[in-house]
N, C-alpha and C. Protein backbone atom coordinates (compact mmCIF):
# COMPACT_ATOMS: atom_id res chain seq x y z
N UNK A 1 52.15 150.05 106.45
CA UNK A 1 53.58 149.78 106.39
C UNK A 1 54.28 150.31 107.64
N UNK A 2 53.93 151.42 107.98
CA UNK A 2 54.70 152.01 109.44
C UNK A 2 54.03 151.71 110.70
N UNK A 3 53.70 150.53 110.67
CA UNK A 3 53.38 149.92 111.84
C UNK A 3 54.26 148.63 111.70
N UNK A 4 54.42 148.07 110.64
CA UNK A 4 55.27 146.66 110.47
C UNK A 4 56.72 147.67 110.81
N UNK A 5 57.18 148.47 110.02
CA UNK A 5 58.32 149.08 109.75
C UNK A 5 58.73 149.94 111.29
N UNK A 6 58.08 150.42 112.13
CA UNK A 6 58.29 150.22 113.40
C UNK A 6 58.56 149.31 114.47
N UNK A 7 57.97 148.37 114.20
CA UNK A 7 57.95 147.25 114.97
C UNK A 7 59.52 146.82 114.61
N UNK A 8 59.84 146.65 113.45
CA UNK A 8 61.12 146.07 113.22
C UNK A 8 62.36 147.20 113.28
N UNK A 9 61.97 148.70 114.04
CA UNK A 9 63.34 149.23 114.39
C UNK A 9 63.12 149.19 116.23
N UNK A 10 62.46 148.08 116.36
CA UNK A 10 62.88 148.14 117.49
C UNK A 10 63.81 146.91 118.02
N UNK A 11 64.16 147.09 119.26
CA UNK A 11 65.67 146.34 119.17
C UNK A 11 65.09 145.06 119.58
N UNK A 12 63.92 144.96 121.17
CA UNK A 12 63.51 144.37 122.02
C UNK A 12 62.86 143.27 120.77
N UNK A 13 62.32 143.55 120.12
CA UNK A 13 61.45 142.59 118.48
C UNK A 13 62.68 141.55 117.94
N UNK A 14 63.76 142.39 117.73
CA UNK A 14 64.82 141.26 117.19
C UNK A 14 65.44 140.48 118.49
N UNK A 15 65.73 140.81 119.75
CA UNK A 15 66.19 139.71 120.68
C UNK A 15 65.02 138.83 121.00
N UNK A 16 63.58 139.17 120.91
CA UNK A 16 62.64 138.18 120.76
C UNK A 16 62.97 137.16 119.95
N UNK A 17 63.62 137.89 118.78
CA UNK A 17 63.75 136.62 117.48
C UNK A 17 64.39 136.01 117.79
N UNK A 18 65.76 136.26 118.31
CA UNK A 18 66.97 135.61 119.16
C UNK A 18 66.79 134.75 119.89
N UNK A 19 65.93 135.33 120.69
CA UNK A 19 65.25 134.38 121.94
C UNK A 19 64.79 132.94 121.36
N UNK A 20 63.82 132.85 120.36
CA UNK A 20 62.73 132.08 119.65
C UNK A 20 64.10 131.26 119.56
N UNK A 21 65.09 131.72 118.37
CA UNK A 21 65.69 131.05 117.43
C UNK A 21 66.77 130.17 118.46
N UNK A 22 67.52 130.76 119.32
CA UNK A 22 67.95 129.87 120.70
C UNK A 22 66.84 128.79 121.11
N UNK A 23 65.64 128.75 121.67
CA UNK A 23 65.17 127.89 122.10
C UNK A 23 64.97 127.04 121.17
N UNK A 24 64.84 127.22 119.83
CA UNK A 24 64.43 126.17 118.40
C UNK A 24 65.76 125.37 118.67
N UNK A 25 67.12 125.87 118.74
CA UNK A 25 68.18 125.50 118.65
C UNK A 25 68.28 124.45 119.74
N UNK A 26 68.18 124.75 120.66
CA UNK A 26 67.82 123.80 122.09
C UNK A 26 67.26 122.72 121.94
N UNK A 27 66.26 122.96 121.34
CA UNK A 27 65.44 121.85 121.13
C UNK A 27 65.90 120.92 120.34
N UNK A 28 66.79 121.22 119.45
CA UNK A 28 67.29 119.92 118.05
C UNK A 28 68.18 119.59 118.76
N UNK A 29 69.09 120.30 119.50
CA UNK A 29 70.57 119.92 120.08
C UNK A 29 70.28 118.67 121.42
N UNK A 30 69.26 118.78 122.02
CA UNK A 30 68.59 117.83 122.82
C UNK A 30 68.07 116.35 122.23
N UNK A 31 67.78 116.64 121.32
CA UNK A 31 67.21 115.16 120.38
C UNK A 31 68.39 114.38 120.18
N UNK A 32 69.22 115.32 119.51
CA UNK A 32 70.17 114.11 119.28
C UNK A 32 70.57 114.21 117.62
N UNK A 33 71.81 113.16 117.38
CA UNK A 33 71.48 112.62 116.09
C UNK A 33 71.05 111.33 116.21
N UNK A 34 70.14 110.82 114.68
CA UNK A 34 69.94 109.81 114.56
C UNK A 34 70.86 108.48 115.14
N UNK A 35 71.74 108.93 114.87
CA UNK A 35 72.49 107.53 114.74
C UNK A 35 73.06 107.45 116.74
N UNK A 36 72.09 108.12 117.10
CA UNK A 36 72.24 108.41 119.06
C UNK A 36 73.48 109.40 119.31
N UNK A 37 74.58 109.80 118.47
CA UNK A 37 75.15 110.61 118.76
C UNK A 37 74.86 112.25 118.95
N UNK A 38 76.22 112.94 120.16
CA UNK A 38 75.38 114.05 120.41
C UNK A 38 76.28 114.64 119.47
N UNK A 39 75.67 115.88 119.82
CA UNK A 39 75.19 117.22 118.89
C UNK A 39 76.12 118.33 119.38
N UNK A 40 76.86 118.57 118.82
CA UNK A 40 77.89 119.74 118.98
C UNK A 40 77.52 120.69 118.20
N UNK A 41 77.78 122.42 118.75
CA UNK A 41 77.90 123.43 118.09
C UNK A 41 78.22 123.71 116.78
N UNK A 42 78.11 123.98 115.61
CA UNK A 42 78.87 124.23 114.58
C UNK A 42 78.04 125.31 114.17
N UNK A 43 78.17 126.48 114.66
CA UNK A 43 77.60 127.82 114.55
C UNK A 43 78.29 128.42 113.25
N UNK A 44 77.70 129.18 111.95
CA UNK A 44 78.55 129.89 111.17
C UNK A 44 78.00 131.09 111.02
N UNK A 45 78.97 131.91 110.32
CA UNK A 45 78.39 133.65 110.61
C UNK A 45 77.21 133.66 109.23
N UNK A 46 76.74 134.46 109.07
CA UNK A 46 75.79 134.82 108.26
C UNK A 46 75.90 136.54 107.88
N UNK A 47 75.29 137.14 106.85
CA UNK A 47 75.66 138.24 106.50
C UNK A 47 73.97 138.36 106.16
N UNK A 48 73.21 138.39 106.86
CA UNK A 48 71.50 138.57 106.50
C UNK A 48 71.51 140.04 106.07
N UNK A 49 70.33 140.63 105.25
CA UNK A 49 70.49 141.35 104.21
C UNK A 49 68.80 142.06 104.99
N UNK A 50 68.45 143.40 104.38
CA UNK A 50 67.36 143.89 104.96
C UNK A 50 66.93 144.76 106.32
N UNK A 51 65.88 145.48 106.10
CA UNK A 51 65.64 145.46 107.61
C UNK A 51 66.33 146.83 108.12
N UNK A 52 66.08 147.37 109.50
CA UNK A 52 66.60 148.14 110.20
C UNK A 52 67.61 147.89 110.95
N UNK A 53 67.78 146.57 111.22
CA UNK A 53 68.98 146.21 111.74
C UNK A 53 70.08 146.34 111.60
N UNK A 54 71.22 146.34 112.67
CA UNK A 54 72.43 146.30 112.46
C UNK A 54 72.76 144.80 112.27
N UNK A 55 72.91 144.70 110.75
CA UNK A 55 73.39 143.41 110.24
C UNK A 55 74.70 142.96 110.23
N UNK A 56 75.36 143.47 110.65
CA UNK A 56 76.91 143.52 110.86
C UNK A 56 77.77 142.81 112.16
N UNK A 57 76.45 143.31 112.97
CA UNK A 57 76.74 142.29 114.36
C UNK A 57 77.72 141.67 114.00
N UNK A 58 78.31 141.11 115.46
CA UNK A 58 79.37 139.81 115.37
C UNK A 58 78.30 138.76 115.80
N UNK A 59 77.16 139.30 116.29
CA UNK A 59 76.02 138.16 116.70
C UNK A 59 75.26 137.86 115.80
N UNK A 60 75.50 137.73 114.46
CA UNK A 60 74.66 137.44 113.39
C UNK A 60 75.38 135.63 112.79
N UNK A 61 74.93 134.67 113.29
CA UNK A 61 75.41 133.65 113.22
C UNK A 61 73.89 132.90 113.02
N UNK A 62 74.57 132.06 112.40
CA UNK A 62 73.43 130.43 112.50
C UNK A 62 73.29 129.40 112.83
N UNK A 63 72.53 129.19 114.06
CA UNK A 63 72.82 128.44 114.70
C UNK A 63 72.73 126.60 114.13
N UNK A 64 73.94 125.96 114.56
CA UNK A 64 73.76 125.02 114.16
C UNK A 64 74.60 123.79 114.06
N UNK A 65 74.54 122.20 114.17
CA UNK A 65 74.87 121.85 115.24
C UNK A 65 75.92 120.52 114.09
N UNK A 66 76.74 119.57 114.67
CA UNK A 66 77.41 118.59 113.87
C UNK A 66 77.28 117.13 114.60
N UNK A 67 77.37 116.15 114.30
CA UNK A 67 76.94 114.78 114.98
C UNK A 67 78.36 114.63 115.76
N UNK A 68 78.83 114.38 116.71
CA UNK A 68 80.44 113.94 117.52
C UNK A 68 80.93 112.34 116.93
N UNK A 69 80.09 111.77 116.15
CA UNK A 69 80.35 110.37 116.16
C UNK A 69 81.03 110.18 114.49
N UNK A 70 82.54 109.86 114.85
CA UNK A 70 83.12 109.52 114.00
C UNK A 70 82.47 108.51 112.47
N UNK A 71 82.27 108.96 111.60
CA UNK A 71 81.83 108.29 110.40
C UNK A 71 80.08 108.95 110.20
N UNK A 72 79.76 109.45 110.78
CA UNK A 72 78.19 109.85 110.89
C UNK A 72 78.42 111.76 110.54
N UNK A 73 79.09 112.55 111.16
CA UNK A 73 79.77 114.20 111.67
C UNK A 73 77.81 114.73 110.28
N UNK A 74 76.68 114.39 110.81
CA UNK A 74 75.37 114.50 109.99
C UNK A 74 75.52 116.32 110.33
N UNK A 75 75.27 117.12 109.71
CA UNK A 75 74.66 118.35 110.17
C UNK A 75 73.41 118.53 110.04
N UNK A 76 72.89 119.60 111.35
CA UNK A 76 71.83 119.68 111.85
C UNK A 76 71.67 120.96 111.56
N UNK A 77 70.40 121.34 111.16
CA UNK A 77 70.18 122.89 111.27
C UNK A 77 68.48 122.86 111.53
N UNK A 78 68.40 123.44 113.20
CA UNK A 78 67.62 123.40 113.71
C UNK A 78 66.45 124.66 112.96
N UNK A 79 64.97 124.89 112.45
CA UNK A 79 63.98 125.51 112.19
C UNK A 79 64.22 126.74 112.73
N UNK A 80 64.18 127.86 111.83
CA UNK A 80 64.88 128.95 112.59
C UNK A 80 63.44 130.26 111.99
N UNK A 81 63.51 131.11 112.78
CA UNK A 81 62.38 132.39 112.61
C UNK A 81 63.14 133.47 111.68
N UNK A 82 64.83 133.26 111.86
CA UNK A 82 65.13 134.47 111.50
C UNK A 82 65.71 134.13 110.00
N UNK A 83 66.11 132.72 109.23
CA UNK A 83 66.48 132.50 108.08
C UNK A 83 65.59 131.87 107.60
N UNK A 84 65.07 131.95 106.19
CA UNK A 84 64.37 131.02 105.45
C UNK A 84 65.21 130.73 104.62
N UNK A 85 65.26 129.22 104.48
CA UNK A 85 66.53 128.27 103.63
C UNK A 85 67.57 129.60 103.11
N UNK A 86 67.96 128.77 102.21
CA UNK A 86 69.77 130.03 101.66
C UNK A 86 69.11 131.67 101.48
N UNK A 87 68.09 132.21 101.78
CA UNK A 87 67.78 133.10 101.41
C UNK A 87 68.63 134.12 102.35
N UNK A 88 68.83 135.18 100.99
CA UNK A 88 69.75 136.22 102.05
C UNK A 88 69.07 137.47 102.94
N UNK A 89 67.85 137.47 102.99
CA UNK A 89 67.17 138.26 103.74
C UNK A 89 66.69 137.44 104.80
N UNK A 90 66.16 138.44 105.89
CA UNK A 90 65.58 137.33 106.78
C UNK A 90 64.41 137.39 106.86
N UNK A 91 63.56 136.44 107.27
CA UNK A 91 62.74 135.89 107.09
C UNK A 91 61.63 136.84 107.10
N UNK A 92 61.70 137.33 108.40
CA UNK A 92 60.60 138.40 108.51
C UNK A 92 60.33 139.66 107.04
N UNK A 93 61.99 140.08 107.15
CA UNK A 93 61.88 140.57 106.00
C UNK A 93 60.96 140.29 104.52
N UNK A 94 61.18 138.76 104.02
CA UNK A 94 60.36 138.39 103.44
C UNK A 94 59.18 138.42 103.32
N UNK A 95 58.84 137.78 104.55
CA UNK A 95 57.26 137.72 104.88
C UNK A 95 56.52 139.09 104.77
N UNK A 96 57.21 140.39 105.72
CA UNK A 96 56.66 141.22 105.68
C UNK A 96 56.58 142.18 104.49
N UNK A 97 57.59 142.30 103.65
CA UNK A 97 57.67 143.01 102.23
C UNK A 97 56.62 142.34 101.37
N UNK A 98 56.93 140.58 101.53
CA UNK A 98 55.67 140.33 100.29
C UNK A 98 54.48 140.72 100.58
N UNK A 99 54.25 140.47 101.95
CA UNK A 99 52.88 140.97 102.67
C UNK A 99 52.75 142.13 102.15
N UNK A 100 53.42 143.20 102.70
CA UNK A 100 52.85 144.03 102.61
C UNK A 100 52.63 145.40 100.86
N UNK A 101 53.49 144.52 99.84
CA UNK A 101 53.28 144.88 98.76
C UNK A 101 52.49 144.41 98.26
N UNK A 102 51.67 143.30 98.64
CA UNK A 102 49.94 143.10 98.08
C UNK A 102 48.78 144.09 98.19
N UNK A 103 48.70 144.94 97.06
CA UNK A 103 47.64 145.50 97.07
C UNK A 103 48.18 147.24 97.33
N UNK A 104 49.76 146.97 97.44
CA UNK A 104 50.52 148.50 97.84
C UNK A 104 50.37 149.38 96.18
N UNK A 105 50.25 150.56 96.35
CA UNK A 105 50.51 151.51 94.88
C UNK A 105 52.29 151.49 94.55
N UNK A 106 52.41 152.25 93.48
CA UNK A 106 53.78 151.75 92.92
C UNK A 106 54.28 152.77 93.90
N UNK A 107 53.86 154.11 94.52
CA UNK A 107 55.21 154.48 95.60
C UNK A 107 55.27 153.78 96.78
N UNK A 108 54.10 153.49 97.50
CA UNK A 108 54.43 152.79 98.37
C UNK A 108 55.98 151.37 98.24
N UNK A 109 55.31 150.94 96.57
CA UNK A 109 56.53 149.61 96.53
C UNK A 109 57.85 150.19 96.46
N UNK A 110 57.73 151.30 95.94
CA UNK A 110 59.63 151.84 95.73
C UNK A 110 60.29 152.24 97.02
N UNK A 111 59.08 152.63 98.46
CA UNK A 111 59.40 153.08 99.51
C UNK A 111 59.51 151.64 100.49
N UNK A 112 59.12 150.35 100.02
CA UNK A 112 59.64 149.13 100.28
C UNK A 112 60.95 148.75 100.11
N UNK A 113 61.34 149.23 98.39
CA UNK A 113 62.56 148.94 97.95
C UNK A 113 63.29 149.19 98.87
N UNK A 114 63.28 150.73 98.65
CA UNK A 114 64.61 151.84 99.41
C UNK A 114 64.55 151.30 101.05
N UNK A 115 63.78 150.66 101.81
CA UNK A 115 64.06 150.55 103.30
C UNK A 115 64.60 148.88 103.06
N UNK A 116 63.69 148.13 102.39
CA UNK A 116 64.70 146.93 102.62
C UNK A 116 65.88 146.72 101.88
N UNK A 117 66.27 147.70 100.63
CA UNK A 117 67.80 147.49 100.02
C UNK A 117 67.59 146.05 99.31
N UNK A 118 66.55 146.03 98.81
CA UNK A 118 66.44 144.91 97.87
C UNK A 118 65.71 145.79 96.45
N UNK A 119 66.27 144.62 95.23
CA UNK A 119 66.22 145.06 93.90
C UNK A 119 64.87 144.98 93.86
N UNK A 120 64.07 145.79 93.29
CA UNK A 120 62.56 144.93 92.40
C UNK A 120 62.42 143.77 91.96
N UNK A 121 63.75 142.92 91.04
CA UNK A 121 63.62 141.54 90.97
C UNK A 121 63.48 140.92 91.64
N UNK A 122 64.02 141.35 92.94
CA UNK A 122 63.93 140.28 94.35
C UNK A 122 63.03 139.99 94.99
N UNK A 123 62.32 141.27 94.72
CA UNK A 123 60.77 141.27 95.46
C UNK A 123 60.03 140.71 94.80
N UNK A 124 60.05 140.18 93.48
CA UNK A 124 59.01 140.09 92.45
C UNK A 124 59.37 138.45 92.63
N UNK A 125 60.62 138.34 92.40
CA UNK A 125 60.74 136.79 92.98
C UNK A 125 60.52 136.53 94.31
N UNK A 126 60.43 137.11 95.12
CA UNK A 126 59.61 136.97 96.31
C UNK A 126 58.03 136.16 96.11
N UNK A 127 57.46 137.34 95.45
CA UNK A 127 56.37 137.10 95.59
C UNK A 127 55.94 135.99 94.54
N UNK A 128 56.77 135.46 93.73
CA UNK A 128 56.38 134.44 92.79
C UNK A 128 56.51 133.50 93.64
N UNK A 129 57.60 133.25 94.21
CA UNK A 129 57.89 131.92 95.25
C UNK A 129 56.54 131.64 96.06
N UNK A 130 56.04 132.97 96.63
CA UNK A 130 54.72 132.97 97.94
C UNK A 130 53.71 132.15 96.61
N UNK A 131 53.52 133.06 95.63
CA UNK A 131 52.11 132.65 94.85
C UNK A 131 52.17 131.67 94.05
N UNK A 132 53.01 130.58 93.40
CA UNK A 132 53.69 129.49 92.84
C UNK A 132 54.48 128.64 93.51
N UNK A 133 55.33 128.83 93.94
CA UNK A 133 55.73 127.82 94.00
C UNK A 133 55.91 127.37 95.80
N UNK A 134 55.32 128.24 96.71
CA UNK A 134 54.85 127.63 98.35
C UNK A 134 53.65 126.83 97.83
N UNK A 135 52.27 127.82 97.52
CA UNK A 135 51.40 126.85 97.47
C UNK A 135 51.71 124.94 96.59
N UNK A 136 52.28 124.89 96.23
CA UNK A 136 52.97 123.75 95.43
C UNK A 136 53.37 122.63 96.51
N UNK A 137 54.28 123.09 97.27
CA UNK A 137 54.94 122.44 98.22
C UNK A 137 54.62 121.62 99.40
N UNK A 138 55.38 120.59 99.46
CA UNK A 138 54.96 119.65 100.14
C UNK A 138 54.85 120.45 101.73
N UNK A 139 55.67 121.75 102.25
CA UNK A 139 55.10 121.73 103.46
C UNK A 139 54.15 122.74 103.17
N UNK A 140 53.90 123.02 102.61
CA UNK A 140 52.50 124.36 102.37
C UNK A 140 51.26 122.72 102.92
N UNK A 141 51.37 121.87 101.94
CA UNK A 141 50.42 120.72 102.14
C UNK A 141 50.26 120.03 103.62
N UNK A 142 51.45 120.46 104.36
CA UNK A 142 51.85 119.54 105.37
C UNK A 142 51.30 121.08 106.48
N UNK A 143 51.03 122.03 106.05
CA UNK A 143 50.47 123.10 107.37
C UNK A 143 49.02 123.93 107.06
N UNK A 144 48.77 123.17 105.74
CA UNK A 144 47.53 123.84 105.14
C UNK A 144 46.38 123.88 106.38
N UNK A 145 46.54 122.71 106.96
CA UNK A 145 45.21 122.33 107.93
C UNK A 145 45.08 123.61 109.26
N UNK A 146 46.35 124.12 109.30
CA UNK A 146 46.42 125.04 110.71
C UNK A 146 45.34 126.44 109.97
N UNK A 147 45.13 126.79 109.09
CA UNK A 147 44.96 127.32 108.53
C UNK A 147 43.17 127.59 107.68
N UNK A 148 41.92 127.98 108.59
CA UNK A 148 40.72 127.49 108.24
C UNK A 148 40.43 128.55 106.65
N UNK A 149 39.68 127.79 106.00
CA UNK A 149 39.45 128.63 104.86
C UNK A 149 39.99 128.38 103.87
N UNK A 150 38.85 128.65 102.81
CA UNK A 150 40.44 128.80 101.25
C UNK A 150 41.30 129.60 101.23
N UNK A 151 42.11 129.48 101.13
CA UNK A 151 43.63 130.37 100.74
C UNK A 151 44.25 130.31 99.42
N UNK A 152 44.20 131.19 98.73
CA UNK A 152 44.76 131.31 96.97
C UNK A 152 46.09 131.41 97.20
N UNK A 153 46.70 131.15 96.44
CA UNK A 153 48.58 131.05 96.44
C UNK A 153 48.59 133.01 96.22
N UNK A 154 47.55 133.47 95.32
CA UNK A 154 47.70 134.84 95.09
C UNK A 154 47.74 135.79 96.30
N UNK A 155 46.93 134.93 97.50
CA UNK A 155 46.87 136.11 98.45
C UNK A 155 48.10 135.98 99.92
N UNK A 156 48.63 134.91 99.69
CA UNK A 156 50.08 134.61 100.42
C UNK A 156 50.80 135.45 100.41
N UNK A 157 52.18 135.89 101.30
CA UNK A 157 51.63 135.61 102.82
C UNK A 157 50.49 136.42 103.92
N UNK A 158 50.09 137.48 103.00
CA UNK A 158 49.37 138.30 103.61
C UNK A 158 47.95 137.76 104.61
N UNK A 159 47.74 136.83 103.91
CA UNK A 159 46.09 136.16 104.54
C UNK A 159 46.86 135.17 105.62
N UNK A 160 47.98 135.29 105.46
CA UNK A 160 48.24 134.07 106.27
C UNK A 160 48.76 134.36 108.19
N UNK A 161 49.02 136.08 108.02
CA UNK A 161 49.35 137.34 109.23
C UNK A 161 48.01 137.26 109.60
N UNK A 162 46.95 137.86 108.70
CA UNK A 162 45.31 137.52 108.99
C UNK A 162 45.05 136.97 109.73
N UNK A 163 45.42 135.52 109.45
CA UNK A 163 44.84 134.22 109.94
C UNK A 163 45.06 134.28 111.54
N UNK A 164 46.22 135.12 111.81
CA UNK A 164 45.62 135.22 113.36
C UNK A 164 45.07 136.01 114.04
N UNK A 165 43.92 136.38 113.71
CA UNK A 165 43.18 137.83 114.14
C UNK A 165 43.38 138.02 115.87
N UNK A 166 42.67 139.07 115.98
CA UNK A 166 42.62 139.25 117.66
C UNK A 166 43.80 139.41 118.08
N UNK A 167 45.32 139.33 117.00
CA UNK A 167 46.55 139.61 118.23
C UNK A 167 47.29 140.54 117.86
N UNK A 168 47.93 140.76 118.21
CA UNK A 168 48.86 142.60 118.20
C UNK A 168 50.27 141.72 116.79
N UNK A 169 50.00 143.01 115.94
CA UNK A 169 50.78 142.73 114.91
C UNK A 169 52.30 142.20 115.23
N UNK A 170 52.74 142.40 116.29
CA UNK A 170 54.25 141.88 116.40
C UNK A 170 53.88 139.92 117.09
N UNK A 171 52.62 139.62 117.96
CA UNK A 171 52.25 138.62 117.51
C UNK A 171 51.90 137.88 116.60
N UNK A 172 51.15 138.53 115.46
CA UNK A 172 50.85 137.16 114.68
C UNK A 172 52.58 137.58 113.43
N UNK A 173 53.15 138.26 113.37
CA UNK A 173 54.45 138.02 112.96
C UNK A 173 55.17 136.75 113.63
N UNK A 174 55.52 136.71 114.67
CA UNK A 174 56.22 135.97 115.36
C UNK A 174 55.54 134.42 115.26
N UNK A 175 53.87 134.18 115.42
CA UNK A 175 53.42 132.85 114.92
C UNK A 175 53.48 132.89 113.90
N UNK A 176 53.49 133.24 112.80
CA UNK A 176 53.53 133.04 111.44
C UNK A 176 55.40 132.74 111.17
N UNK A 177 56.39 133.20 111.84
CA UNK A 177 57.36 132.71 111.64
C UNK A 177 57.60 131.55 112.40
N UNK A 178 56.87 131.05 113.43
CA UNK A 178 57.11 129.60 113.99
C UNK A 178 56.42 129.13 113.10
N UNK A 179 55.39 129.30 112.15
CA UNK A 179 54.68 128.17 111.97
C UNK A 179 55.76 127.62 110.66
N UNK A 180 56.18 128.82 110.02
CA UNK A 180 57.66 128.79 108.47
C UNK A 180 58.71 128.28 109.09
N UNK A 181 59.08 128.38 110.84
CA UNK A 181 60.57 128.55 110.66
C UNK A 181 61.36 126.68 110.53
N UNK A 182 60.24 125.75 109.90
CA UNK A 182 61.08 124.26 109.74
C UNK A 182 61.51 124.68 108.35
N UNK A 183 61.04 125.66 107.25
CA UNK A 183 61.83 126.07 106.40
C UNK A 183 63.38 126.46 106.14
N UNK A 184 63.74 126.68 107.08
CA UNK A 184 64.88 127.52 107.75
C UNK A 184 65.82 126.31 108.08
N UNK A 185 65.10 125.25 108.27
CA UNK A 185 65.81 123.91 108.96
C UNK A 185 66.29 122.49 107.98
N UNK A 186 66.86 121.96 108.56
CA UNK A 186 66.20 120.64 108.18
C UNK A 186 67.63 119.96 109.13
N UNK A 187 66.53 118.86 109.16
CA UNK A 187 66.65 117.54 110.02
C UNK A 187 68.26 116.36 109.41
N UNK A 188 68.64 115.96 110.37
CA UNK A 188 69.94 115.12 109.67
C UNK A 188 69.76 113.89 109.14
């Protein structure tokens, strides 16, 4: 745990995320909307929950974009590392709490609680979502292949940090949230 839980009081780890989540943003705002119109800003604040961070920022926004073309105004919300859909924690948060309460003793989980400021229900629905109802899902089906080996819904997301051996834990965090962050998104 105090190797994940380090990694995330450092500052340089979250403007990485920043970084990521800007260039994701770039990338949708460049495409376009469907209907060929462009893509304007429509950034809103967010109040993300968790973590060592200062969540309070005035830089805690989501990025995200509106069509300019009268009768179409489609919103865009480009695949993001740091939100998974309406969830009020961020992502990492997620990933790394469910992760790392697989297989944790009951103090370790209460010393989860108390740093991420989430209830036990939350976590427990956490981890039902990872072990029910991801494996279920059409994009669990749609990224299964990146992924060699059987994988049980029981051992999510933890096997899934695994899955990139050989790289320094603040790497395979960061691929494991590109590979989630179209969760975070969706298309107009």
């Amino acid at each position: 745990m105090t190797l994940y839980q380090e990694l995330l009081e450092k500052e340089w780890f979250r403007e990485l995320l920043l970084r990521i989540e800007k260039d994701l943003a770039q990338e949708c705002q460049k495409k376009g909307c469907r209907c060929r119109g462009k893509l304007h800003k429509a950034y809103y604040a967010r109040k993300p929950r968790g973590g060592p961070w200062d969540l309070k920022r005035p830089d805690n926004y989501r990025l995200s974009y509106c069509c300019d073309q009268e009768g179409c105004r489609r919103r865009c919300l480009p695949p993001s590392v740091l939100f998974m859909s309406r969830r009020v924690y961020l992502s990492v948060i997620v990933v790394l709490v469910t992760a790392l309460r697989q297989g944790a003793t009951p103090r370790s989980q209460s010393k989860l609680k108390a740093w991420v400021g989430a209830d036990l229900r939350t976590l427990r629905r956490w981890r039902k979502w990872w072990q029910e109802e991801f494996p279920e899902s059409s994009f669990w089906r749609g990224i299964r292949g990146l992924f060699s080996g059987e994988i049980a819904g029981r051992d999510l997301p933890l096997v899934l940090l695994e899955r990139f051996e050989g790289r320094s834990a603040e790497e395979r965090i960061v691929q494991l949230l590109r590979v989630l962050a179209p969760l975070g998104g969706h298309a107009q």
